[in-house]
C-alpha atoms as a PDB file:
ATOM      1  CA  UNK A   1      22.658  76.144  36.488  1.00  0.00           C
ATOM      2  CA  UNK A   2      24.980  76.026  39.679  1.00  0.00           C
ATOM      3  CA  UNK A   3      28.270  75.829  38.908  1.00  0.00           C
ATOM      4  CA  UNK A   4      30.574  72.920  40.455  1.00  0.00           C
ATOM      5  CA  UNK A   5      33.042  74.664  41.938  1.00  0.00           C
ATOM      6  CA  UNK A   6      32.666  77.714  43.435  1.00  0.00           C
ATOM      7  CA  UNK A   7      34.604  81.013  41.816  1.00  0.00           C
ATOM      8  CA  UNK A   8      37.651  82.672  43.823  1.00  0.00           C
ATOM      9  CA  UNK A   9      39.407  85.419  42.671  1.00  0.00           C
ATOM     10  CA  UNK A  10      42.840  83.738  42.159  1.00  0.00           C
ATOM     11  CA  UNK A  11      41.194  81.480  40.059  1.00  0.00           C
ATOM     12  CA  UNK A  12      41.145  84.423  37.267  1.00  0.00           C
ATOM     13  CA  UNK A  13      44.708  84.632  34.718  1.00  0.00           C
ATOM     14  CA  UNK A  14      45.709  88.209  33.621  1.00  0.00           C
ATOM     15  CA  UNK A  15      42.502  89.667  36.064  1.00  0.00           C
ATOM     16  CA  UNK A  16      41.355  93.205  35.994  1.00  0.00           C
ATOM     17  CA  UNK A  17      38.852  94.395  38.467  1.00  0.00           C
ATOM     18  CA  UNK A  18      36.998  97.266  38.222  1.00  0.00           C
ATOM     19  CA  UNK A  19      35.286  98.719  41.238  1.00  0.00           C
ATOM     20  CA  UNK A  20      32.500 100.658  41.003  1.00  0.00           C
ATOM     21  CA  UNK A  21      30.773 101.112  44.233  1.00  0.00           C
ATOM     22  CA  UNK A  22      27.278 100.514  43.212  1.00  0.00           C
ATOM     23  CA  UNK A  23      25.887  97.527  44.403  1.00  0.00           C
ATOM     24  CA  UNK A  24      22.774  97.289  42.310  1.00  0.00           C
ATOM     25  CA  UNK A  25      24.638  97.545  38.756  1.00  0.00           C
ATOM     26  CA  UNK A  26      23.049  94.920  36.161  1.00  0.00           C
ATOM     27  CA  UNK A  27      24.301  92.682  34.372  1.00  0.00           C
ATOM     28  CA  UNK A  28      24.476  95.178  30.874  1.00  0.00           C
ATOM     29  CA  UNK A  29      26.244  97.453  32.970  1.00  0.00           C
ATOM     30  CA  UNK A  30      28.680  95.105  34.255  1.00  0.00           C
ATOM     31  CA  UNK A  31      29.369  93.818  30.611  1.00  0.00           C
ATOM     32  CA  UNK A  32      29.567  97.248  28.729  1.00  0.00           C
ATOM     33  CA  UNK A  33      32.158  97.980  31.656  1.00  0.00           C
ATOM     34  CA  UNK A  34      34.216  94.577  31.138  1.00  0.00           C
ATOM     35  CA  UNK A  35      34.510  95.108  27.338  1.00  0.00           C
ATOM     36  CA  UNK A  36      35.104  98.221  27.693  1.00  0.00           C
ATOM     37  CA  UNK A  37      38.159  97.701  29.599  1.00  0.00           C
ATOM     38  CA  UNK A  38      38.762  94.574  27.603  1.00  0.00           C
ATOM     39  CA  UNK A  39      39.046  97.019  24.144  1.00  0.00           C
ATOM     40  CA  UNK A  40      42.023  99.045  25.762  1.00  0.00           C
ATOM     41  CA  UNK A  41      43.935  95.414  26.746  1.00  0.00           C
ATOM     42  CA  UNK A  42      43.283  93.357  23.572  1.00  0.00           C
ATOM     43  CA  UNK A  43      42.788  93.570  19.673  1.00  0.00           C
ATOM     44  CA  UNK A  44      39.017  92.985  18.790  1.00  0.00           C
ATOM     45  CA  UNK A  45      38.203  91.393  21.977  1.00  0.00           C
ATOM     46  CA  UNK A  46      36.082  87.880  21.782  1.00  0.00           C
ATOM     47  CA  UNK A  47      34.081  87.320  25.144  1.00  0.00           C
ATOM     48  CA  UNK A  48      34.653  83.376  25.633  1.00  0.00           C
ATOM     49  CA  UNK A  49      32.424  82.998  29.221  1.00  0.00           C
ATOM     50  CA  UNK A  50      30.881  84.930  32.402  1.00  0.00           C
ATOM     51  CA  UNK A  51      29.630  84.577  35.317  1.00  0.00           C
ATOM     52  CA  UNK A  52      26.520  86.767  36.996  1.00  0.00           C
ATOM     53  CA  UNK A  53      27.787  86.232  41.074  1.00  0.00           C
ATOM     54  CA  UNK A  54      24.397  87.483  41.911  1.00  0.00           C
ATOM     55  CA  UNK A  55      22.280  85.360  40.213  1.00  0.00           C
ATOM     56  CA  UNK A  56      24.701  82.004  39.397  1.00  0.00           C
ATOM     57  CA  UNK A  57      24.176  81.771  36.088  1.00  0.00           C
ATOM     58  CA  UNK A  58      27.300  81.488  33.534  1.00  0.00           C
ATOM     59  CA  UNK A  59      27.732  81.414  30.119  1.00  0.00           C
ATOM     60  CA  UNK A  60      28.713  78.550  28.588  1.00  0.00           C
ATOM     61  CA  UNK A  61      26.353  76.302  30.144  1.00  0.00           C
ATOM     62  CA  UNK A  62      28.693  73.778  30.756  1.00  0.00           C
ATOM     63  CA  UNK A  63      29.030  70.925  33.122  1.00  0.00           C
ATOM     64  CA  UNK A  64      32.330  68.929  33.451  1.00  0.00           C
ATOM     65  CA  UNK A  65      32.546  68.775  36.694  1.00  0.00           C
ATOM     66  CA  UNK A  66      36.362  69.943  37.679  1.00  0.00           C
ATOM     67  CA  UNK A  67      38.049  69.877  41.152  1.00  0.00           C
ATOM     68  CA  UNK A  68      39.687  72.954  40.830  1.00  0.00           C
ATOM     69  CA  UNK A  69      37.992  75.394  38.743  1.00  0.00           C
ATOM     70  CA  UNK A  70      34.547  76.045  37.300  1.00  0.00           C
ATOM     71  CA  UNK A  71      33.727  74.187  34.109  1.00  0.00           C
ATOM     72  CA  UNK A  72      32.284  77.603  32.453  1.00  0.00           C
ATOM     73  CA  UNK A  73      36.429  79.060  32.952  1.00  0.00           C
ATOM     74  CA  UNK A  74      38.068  75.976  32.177  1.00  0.00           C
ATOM     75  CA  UNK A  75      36.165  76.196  28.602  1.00  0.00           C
ATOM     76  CA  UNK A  76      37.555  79.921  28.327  1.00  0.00           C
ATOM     77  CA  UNK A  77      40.935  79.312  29.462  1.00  0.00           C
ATOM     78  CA  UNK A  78      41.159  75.673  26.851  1.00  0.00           C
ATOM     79  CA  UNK A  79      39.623  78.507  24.128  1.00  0.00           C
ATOM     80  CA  UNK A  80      42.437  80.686  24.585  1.00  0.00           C
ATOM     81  CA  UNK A  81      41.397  83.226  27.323  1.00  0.00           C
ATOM     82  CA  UNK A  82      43.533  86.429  27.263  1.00  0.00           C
ATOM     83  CA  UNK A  83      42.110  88.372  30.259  1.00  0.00           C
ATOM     84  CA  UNK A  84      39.375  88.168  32.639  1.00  0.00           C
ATOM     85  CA  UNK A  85      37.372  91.268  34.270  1.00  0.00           C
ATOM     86  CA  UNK A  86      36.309  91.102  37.579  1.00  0.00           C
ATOM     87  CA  UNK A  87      33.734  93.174  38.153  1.00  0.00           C
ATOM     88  CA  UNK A  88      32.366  94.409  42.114  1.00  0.00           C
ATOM     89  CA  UNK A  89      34.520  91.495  43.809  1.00  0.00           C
ATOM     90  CA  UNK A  90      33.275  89.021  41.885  1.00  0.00           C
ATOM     91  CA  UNK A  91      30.025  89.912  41.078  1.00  0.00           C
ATOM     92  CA  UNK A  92      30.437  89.689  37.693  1.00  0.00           C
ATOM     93  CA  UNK A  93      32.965  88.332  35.802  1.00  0.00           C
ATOM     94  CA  UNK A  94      33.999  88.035  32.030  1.00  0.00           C
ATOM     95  CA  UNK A  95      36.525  86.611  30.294  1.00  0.00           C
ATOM     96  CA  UNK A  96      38.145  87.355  26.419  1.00  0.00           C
ATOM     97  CA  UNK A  97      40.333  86.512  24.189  1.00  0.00           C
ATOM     98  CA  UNK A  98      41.674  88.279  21.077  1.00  0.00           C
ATOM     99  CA  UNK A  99      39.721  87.668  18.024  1.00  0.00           C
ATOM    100  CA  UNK A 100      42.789  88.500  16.115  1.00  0.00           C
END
């Protein structure tokens, strides 16, 4: 599914990015990274959406069509979205809320 708009970084609330030099990290990788980082930021972290940049699929599968953002982050941010982790510049990219 291509998303609508395309993803920039100061699209992302309360981001994080984590940097990790490798270029061929996959996409379990990425996400035991992002929660990790997301368990020292929120209580019981709830992953709402991502995004795998290298591929261009997100999670939800969405489409509502915005302007301005992706429809996959406007359904985390309406949810409640706490923090988004950026992963490799946007290579990955997942967003939480608390499930408290």
């Amino acid at each position: 599914m291509i998303a609508c708009v395309p993803l920039t970084v100061e699209m992302l609330s309360n981001r994080h990015d984590i940097v990790t030099g490798s270029s061929e990290m996959s996409f379990s990788e990425a996400r035991q990274l992002a929660d990790e980082k997301a368990k020292l930021t929120l209580l019981d972290p709830m992953l709402l959406a991502w995004m795998d940049g290298k591929t261009g699929r997100f999670s939800p599968n969405v489409v509502c069509c915005d302007t301005k953002k992706p429809s996959w982050l406007i359904y985390a941010e309406t949810r409640g979205a706490e923090l988004a982790v950026n992963v490799n510049d946007l290579s990955y990219v997942f967003v939480y809320r608390s499930g408290l």
